[in-house]
N, C-alpha and C. Protein backbone atom coordinates (compact mmCIF):
# COMPACT_ATOMS: atom_id res chain seq x y z
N UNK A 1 18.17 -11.04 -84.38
CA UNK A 1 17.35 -9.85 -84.53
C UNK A 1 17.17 -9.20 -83.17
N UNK A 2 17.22 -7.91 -83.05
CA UNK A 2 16.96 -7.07 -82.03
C UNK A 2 15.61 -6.05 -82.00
N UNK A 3 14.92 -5.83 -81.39
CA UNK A 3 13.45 -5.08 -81.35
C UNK A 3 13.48 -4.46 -80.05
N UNK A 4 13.54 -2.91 -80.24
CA UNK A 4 13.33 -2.18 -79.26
C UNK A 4 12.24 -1.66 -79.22
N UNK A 5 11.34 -1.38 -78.14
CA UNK A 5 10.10 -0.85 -78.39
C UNK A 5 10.07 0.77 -77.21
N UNK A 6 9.81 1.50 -77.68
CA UNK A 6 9.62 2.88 -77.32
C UNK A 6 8.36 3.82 -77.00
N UNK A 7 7.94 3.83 -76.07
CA UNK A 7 6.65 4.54 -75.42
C UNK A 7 6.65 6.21 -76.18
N UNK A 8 5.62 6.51 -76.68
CA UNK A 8 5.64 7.90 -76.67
C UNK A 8 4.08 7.86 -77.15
N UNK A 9 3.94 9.32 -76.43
CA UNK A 9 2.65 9.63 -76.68
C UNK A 9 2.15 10.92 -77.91
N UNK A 10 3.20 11.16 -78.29
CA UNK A 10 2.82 12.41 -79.48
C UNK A 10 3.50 11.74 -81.25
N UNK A 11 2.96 12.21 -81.84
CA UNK A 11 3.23 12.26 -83.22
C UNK A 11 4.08 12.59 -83.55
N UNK A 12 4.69 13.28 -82.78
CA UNK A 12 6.09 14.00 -83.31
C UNK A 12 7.59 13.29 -84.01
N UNK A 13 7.59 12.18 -83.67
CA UNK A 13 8.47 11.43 -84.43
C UNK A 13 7.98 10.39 -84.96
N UNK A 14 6.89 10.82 -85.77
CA UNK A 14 6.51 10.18 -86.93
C UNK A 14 7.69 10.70 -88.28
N UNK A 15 8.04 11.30 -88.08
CA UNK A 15 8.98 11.86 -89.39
C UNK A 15 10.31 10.71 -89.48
N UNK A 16 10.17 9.89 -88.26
CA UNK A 16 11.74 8.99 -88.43
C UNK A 16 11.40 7.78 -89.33
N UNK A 17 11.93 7.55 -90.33
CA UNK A 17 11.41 6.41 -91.07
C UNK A 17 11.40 5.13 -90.95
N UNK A 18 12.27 4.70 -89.52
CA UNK A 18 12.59 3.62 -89.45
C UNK A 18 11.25 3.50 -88.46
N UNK A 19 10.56 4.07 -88.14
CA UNK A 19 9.27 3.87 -86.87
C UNK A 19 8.32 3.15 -87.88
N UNK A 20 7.33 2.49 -86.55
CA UNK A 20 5.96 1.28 -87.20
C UNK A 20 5.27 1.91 -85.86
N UNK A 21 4.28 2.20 -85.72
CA UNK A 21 3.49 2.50 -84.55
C UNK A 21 2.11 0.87 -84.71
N UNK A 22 1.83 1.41 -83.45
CA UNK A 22 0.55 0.00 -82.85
C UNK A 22 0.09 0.58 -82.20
N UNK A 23 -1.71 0.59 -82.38
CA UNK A 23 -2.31 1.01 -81.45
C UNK A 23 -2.43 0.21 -79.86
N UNK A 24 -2.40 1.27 -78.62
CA UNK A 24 -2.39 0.67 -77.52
C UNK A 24 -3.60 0.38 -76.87
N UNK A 25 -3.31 0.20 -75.33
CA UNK A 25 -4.93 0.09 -74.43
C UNK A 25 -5.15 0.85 -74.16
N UNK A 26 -4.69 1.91 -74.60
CA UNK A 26 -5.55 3.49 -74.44
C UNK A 26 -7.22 3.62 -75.22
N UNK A 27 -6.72 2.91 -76.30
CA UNK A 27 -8.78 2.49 -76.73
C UNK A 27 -9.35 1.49 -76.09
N UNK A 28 -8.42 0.21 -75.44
CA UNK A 28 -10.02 -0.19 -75.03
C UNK A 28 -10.21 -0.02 -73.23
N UNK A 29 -8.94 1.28 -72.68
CA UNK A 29 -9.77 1.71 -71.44
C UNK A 29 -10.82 2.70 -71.91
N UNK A 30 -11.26 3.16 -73.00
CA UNK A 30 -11.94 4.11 -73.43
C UNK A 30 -13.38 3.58 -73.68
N UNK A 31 -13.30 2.32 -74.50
CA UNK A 31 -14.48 1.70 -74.47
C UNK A 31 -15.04 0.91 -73.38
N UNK A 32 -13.98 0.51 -72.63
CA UNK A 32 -15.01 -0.14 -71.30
C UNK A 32 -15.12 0.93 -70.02
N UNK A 33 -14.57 1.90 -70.29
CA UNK A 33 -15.48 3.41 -69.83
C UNK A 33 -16.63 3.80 -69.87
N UNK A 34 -16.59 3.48 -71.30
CA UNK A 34 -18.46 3.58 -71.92
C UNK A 34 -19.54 3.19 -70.44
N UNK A 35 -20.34 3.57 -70.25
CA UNK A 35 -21.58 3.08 -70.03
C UNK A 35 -22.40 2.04 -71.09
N UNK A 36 -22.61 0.68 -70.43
CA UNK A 36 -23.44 -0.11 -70.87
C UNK A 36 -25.01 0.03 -70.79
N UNK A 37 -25.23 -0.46 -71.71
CA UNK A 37 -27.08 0.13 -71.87
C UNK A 37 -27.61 -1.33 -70.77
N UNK A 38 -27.39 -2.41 -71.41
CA UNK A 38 -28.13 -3.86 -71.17
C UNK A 38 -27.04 -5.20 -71.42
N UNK A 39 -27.04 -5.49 -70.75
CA UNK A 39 -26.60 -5.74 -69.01
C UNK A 39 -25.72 -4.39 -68.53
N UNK A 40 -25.89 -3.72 -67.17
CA UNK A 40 -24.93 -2.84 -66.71
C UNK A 40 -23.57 -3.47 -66.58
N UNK A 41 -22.98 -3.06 -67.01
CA UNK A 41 -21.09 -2.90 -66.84
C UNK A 41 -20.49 -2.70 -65.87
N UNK A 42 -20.46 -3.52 -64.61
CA UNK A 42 -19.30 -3.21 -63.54
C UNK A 42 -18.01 -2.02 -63.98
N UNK A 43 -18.36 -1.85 -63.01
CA UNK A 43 -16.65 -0.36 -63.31
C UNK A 43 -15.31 -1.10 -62.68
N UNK A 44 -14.60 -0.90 -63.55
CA UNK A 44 -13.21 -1.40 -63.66
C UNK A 44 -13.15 -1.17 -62.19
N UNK A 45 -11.87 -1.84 -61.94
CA UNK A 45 -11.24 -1.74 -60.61
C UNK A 45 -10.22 -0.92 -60.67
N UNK A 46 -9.99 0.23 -59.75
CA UNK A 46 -9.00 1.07 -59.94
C UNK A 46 -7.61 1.13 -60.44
N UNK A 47 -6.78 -0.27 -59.76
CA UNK A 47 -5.68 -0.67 -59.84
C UNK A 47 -5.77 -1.24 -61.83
N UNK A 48 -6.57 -1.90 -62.27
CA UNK A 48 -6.68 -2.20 -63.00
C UNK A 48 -6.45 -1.00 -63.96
N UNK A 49 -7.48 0.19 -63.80
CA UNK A 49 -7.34 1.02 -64.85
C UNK A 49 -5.86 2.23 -64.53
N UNK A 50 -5.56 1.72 -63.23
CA UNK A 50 -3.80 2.58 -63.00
C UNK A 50 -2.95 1.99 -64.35
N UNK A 51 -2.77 0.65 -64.01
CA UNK A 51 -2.48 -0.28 -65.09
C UNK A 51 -2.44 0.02 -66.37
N UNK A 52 -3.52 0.18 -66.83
CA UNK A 52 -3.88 0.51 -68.30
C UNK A 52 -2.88 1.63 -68.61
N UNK A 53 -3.39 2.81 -67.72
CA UNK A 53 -3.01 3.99 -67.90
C UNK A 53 -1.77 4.73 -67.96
N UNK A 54 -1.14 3.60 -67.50
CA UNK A 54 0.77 3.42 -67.24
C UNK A 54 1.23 2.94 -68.33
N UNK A 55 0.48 2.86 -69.35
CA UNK A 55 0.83 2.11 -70.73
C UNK A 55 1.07 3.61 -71.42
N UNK A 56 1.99 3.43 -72.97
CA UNK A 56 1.94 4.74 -73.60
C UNK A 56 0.60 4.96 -74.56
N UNK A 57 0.68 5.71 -75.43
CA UNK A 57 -0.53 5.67 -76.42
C UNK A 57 -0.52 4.95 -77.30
N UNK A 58 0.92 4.78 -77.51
CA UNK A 58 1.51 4.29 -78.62
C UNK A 58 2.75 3.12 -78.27
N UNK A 59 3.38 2.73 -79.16
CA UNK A 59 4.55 2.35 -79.49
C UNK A 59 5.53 2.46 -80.63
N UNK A 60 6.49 3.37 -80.55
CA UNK A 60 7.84 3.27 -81.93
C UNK A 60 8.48 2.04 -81.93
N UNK A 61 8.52 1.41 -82.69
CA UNK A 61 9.44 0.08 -82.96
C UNK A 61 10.73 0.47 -83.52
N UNK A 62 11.74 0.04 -83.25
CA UNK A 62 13.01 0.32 -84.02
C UNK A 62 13.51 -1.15 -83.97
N UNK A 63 14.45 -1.96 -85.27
CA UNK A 63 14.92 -3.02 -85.11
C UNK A 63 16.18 -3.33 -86.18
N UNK A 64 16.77 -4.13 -85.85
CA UNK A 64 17.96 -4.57 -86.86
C UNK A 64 18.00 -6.26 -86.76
N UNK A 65 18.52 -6.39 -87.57
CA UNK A 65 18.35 -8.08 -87.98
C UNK A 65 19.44 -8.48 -88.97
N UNK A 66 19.90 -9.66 -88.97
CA UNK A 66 21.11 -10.19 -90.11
C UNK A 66 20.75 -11.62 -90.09
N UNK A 67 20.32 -12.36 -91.64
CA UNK A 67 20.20 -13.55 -91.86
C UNK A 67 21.28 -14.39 -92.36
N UNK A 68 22.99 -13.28 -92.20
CA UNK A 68 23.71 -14.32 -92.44
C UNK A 68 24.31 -15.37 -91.77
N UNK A 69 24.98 -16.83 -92.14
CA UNK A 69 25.02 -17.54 -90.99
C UNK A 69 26.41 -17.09 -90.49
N UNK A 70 26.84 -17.56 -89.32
CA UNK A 70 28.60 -16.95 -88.79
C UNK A 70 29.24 -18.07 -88.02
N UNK A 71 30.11 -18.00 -87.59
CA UNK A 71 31.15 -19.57 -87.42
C UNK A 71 31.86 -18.86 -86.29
N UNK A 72 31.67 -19.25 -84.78
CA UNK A 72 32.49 -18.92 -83.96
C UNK A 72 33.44 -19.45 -83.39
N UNK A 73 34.38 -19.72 -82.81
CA UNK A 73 35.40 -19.94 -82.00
C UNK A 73 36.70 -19.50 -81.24
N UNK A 74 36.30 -19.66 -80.34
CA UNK A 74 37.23 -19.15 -78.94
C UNK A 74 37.06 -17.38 -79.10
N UNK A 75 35.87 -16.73 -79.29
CA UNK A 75 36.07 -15.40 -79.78
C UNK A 75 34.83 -15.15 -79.06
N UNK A 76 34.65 -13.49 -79.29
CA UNK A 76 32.90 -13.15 -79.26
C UNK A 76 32.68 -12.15 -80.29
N UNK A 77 31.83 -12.51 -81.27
CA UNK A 77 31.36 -11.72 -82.45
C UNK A 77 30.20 -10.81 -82.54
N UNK A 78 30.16 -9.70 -82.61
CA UNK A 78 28.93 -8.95 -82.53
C UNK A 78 28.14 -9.34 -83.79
N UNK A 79 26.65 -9.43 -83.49
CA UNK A 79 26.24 -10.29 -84.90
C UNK A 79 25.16 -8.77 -85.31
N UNK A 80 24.45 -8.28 -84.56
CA UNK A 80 24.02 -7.31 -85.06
C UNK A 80 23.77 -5.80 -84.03
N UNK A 81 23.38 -4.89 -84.35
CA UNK A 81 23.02 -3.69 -83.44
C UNK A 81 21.82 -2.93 -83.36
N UNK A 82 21.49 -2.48 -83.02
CA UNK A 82 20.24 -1.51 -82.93
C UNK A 82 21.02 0.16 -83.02
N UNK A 83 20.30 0.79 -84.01
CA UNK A 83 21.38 2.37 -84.52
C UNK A 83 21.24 2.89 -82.98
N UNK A 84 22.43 3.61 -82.78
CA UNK A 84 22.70 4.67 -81.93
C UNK A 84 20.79 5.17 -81.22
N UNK A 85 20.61 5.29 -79.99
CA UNK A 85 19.47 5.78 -78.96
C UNK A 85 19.75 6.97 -79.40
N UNK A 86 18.46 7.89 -79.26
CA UNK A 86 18.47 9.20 -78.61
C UNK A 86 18.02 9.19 -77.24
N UNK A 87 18.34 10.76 -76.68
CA UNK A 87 17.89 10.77 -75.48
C UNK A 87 16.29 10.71 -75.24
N UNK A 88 15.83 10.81 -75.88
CA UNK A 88 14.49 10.64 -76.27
C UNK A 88 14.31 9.00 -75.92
N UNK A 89 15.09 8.10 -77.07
CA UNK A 89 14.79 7.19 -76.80
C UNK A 89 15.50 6.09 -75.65
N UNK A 90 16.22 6.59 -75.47
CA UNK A 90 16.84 6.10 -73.84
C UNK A 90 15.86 6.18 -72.95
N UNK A 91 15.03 7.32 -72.86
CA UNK A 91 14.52 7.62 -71.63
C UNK A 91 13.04 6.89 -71.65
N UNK A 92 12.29 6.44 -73.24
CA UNK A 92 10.72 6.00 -72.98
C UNK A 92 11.22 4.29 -73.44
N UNK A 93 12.43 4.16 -73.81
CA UNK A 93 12.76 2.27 -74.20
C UNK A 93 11.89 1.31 -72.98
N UNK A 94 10.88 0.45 -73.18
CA UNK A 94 10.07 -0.14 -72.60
C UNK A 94 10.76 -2.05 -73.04
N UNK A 95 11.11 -2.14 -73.47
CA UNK A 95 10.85 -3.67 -74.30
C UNK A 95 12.21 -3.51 -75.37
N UNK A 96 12.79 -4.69 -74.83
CA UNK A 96 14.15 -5.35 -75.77
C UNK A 96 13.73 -6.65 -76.11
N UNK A 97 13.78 -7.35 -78.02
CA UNK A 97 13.55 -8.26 -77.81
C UNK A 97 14.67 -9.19 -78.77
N UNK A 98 15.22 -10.36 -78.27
CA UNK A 98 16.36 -11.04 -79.04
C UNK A 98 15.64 -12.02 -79.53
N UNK A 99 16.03 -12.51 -80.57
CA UNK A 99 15.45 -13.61 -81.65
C UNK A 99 16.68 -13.76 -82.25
N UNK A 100 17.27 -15.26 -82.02
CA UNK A 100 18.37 -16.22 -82.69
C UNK A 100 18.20 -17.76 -82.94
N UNK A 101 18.85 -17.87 -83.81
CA UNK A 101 18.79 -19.74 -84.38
C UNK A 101 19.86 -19.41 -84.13
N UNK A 102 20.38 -21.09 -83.42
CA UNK A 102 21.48 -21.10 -83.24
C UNK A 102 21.92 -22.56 -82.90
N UNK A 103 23.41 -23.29 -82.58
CA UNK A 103 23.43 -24.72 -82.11
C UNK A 103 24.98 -24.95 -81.84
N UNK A 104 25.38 -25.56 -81.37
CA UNK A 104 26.17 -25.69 -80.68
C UNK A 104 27.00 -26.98 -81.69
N UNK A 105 28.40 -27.38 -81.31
CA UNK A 105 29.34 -28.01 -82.61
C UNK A 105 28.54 -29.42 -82.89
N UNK A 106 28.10 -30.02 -81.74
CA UNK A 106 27.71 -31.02 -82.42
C UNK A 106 28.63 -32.37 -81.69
N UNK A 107 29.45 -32.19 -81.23
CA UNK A 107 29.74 -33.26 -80.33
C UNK A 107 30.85 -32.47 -79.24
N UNK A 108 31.27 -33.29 -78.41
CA UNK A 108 32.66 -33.56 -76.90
C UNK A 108 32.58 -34.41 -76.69
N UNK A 109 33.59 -34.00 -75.33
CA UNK A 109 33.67 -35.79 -74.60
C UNK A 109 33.32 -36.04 -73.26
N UNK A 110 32.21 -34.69 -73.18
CA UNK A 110 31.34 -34.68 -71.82
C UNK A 110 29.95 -35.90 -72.69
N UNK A 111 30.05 -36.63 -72.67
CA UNK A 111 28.81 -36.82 -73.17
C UNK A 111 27.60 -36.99 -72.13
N UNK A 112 28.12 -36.97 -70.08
CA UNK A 112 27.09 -36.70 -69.39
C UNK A 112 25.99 -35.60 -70.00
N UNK A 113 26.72 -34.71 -70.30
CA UNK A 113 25.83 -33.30 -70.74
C UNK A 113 25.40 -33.12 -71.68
N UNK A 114 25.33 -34.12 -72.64
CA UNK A 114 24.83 -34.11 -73.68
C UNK A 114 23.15 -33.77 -74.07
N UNK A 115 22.75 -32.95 -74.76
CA UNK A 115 21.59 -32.73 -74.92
C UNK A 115 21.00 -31.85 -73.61
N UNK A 116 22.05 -31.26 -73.00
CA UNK A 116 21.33 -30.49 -71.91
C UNK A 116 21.90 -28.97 -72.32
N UNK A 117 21.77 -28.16 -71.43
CA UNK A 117 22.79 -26.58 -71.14
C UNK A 117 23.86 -26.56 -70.84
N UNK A 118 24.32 -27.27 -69.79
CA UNK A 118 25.15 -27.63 -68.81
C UNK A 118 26.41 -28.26 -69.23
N UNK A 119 27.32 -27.15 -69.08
CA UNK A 119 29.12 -27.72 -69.52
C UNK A 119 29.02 -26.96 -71.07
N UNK A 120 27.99 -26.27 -71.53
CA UNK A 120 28.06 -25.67 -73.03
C UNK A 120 28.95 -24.29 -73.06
N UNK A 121 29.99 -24.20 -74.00
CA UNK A 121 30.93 -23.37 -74.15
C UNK A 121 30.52 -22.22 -75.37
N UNK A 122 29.05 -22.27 -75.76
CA UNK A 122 28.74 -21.68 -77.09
C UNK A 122 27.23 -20.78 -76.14
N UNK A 123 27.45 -19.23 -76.60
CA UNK A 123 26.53 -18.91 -75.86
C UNK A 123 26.01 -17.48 -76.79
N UNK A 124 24.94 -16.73 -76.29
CA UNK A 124 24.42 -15.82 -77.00
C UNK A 124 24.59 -14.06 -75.41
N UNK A 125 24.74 -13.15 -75.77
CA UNK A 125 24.89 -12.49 -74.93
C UNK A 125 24.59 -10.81 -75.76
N UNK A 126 24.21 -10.09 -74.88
CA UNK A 126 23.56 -8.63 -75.14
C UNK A 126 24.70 -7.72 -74.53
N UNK A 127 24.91 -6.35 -75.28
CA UNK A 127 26.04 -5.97 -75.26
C UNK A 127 25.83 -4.43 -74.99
N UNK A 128 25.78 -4.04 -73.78
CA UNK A 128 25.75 -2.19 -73.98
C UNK A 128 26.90 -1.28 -74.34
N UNK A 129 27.01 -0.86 -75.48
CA UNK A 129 28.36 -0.52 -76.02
C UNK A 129 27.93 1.25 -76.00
N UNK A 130 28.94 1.66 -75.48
CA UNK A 130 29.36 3.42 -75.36
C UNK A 130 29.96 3.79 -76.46
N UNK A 131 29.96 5.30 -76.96
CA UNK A 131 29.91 5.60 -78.24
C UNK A 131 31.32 5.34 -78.24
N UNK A 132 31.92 5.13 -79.56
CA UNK A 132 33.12 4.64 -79.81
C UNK A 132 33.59 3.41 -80.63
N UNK A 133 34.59 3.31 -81.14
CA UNK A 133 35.14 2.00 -82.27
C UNK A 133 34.87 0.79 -81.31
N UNK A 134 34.62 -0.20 -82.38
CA UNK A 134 34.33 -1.54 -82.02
C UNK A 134 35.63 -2.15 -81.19
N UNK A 135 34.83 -3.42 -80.33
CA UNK A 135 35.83 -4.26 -79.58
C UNK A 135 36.59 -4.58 -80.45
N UNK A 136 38.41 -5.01 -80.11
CA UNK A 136 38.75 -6.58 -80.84
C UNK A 136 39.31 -7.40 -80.33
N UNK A 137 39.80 -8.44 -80.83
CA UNK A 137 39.83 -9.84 -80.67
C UNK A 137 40.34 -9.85 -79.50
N UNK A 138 41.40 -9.12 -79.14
CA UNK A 138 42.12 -8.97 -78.01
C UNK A 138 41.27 -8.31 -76.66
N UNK A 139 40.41 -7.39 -76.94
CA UNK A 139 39.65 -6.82 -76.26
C UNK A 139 38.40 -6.19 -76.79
N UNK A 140 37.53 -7.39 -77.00
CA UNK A 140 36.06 -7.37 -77.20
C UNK A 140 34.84 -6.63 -76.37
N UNK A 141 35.34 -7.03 -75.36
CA UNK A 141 34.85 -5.62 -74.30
C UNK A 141 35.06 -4.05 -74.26
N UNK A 142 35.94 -3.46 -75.30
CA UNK A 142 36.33 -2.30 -75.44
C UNK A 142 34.88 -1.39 -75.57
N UNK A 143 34.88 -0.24 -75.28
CA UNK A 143 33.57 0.97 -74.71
C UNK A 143 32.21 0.03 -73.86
N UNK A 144 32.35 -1.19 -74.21
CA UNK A 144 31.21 -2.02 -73.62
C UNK A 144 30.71 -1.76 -71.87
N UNK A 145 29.45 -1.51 -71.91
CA UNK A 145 29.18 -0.48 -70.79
C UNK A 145 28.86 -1.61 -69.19
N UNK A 146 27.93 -2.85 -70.10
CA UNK A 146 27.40 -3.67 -69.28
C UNK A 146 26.94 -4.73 -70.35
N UNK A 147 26.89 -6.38 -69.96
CA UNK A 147 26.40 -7.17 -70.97
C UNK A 147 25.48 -8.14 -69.68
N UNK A 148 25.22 -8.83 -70.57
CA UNK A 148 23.70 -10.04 -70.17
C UNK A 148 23.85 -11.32 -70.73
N UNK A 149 24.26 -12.26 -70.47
CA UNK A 149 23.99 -13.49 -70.86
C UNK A 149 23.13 -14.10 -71.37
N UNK A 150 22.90 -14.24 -72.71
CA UNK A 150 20.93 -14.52 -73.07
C UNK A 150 20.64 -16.07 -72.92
N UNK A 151 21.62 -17.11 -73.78
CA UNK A 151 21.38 -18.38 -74.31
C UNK A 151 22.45 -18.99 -74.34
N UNK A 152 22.37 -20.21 -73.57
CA UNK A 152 23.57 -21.21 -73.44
C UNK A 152 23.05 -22.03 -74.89
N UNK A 153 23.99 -22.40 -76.16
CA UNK A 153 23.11 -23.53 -76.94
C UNK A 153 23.15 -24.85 -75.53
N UNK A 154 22.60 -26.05 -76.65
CA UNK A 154 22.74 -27.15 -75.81
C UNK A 154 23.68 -28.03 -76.24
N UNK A 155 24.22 -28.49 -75.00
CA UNK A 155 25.63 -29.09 -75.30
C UNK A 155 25.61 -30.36 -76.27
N UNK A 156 26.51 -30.00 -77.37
CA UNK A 156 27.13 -30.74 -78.45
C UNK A 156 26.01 -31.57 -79.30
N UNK A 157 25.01 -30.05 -79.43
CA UNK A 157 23.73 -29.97 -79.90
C UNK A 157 24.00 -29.79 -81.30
N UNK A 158 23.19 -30.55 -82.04
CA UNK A 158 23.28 -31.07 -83.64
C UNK A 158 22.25 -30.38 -84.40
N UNK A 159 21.67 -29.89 -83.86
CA UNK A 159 20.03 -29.11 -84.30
C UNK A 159 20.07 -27.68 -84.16
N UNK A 160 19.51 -27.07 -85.01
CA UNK A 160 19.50 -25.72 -84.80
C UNK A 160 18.32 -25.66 -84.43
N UNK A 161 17.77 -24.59 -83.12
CA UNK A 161 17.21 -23.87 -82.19
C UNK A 161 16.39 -22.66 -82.54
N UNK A 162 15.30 -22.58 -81.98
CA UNK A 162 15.23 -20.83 -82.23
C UNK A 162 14.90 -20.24 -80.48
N UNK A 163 15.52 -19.32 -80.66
CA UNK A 163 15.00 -18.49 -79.01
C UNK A 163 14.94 -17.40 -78.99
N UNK A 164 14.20 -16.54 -77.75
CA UNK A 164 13.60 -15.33 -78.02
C UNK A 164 13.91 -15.30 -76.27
N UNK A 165 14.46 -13.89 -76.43
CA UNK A 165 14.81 -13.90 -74.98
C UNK A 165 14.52 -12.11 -74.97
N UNK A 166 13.53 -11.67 -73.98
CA UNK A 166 12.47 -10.18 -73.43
C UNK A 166 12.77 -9.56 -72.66
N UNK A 167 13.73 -8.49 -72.82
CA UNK A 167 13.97 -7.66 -71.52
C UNK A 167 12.84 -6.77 -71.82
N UNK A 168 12.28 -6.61 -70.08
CA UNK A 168 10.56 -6.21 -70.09
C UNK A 168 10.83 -5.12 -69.15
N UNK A 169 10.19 -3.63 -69.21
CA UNK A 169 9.94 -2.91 -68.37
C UNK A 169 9.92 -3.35 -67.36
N UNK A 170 10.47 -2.59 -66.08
CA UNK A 170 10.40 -3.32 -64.78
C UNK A 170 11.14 -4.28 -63.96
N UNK A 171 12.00 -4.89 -65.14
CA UNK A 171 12.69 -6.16 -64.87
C UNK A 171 13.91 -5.62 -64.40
N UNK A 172 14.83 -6.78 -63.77
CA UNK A 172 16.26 -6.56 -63.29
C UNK A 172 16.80 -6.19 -64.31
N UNK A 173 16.98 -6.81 -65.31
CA UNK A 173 17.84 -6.47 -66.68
C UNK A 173 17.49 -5.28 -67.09
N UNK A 174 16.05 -4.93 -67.42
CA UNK A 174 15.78 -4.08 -68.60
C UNK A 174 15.61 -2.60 -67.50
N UNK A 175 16.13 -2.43 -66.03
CA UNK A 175 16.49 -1.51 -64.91
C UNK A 175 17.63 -1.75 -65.06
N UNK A 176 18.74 -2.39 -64.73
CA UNK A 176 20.06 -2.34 -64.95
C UNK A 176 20.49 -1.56 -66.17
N UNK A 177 20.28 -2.18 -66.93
CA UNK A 177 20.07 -1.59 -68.35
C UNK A 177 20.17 0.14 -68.81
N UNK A 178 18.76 0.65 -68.35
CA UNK A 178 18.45 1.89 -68.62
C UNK A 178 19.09 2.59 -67.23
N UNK A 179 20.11 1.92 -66.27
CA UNK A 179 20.59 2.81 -65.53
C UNK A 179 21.82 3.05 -66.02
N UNK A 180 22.48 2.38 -66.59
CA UNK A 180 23.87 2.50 -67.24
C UNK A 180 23.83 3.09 -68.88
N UNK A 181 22.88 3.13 -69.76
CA UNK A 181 22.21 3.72 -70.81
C UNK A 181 22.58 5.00 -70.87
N UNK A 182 23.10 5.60 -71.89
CA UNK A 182 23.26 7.07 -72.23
C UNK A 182 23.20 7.42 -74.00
N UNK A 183 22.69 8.58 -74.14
CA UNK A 183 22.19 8.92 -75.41
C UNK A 183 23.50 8.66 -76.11
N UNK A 184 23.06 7.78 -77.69
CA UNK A 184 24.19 7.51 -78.45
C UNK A 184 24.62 6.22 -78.09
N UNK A 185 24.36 5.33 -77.13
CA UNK A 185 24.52 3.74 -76.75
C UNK A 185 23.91 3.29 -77.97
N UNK A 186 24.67 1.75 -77.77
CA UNK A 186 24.31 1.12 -79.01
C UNK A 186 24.05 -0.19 -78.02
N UNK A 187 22.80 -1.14 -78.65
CA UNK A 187 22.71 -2.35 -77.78
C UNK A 187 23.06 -3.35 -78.89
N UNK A 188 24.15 -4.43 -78.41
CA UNK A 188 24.57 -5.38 -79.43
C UNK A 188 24.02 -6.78 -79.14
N UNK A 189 23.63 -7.68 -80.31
CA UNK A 189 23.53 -9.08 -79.84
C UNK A 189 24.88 -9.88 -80.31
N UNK A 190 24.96 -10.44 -79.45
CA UNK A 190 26.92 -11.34 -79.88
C UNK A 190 26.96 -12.39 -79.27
N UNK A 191 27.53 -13.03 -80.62
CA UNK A 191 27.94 -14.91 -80.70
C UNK A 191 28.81 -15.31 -79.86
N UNK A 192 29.09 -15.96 -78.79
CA UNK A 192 30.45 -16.40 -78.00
C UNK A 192 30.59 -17.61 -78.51
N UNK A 193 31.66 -18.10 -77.80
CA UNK A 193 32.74 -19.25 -77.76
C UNK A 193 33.81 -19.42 -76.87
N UNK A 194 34.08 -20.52 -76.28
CA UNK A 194 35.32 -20.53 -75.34
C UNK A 194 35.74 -21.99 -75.46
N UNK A 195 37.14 -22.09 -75.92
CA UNK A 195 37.58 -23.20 -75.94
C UNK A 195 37.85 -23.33 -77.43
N UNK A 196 38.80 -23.74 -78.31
CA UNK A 196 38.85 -24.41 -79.30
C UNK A 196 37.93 -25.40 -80.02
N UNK A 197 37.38 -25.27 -81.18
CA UNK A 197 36.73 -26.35 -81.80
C UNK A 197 35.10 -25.74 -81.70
N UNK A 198 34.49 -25.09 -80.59
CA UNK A 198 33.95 -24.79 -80.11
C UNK A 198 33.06 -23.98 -80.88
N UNK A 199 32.22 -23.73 -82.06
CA UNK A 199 31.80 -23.40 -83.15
C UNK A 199 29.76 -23.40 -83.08
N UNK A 200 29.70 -22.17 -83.53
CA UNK A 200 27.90 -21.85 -83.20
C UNK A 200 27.62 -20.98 -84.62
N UNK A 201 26.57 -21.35 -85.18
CA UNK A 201 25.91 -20.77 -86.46
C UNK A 201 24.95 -19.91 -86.39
């Protein structure tokens, strides 16, 4: 699953149907504004209410998700997407969020690494794809603008996993990101594999 979250402060694309709005801390810098009757209310600290105020009013959610299971090897599979950005939403995207179950084949013959990250050939990765036909097999990277490495499974891990991995305003990624970003990008989450045998659900 993928969850993009989008700052805006007007109503105006309330008409898109795929939006969920949440109210922000724009109400409660409003209420601890208030004047207190009994006990008096210290006044915020400036930096604090900069803070607040750097927040949007709101939030648009946009998301895509697929509960089917998929079988990888020696490949990289795009498992799901988030629809085409506008420039609109290129420019207020605050928050990327990945959510996968996932596990690795289940045995090798590293068995040092067993039960760790380390020496794992099965991985999870984020995909900035430019408008245009999908990668293939031969060249999976095709229009792909910039990618991110999310989740190594754990090596010749028998258990399925769940992980959640946050590109956050501010961050290296989620700045890298929105510098290479252009209206009509698509952000992908995709299954890897390297090596034969090498298989993730």
């Amino acid at each position: 699953m993928i969850r993009g979250c989008i700052a805006s402060s007007s109503s105006a694309n309330d008409s898109f149907p795929r939006w969920t709005t949440r109210t922000s801390n724009l109400t409660a810098l409003i209420c601890l504004s208030r004047p207190s009757s009994s006990p008096p209310r210290p006044a915020l600290p400036p930096e604090i209410i900069l803070q607040i105020l750097s927040h949007p009013t709101r939030w648009l959610l946009t998301h895509a998700e697929s509960t089917s299971g998929i079988h990888v090897s020696n490949q990289e599979i795009p498992i799901v997407a988030l629809p085409p950005l506008t420039a609109h939403e290129v420019k207020w995207l605050r928050r990327l969020v990945f959510r996968f179950r996932s596990k690795d084949q289940g045995f090798s013959w590293d068995r040092h690494n067993h039960g760790t990250y380390a020496g794992s050939w099965t991985w999870f990765e984020a995909a900035l794809r430019g408008d245009g036909p999908m990668g293939t097999r031969d060249d999976p990277d095709l229009h792909v603008r910039t990618k991110w490495e999310l989740q190594r499974n754990r090596h010749a891990g028998t258990q399925f996993e769940d992980y959640e991995v946050v590109f956050e305003h501010g961050d290296a990624r989620m700045t890298e990101l929105k510098a290479a970003m252009k209206e009509g990008d698509v952000v992908q989450l995709r299954a890897c594999a390297r090596q034969l045998k090498q298989q993730k659900y």
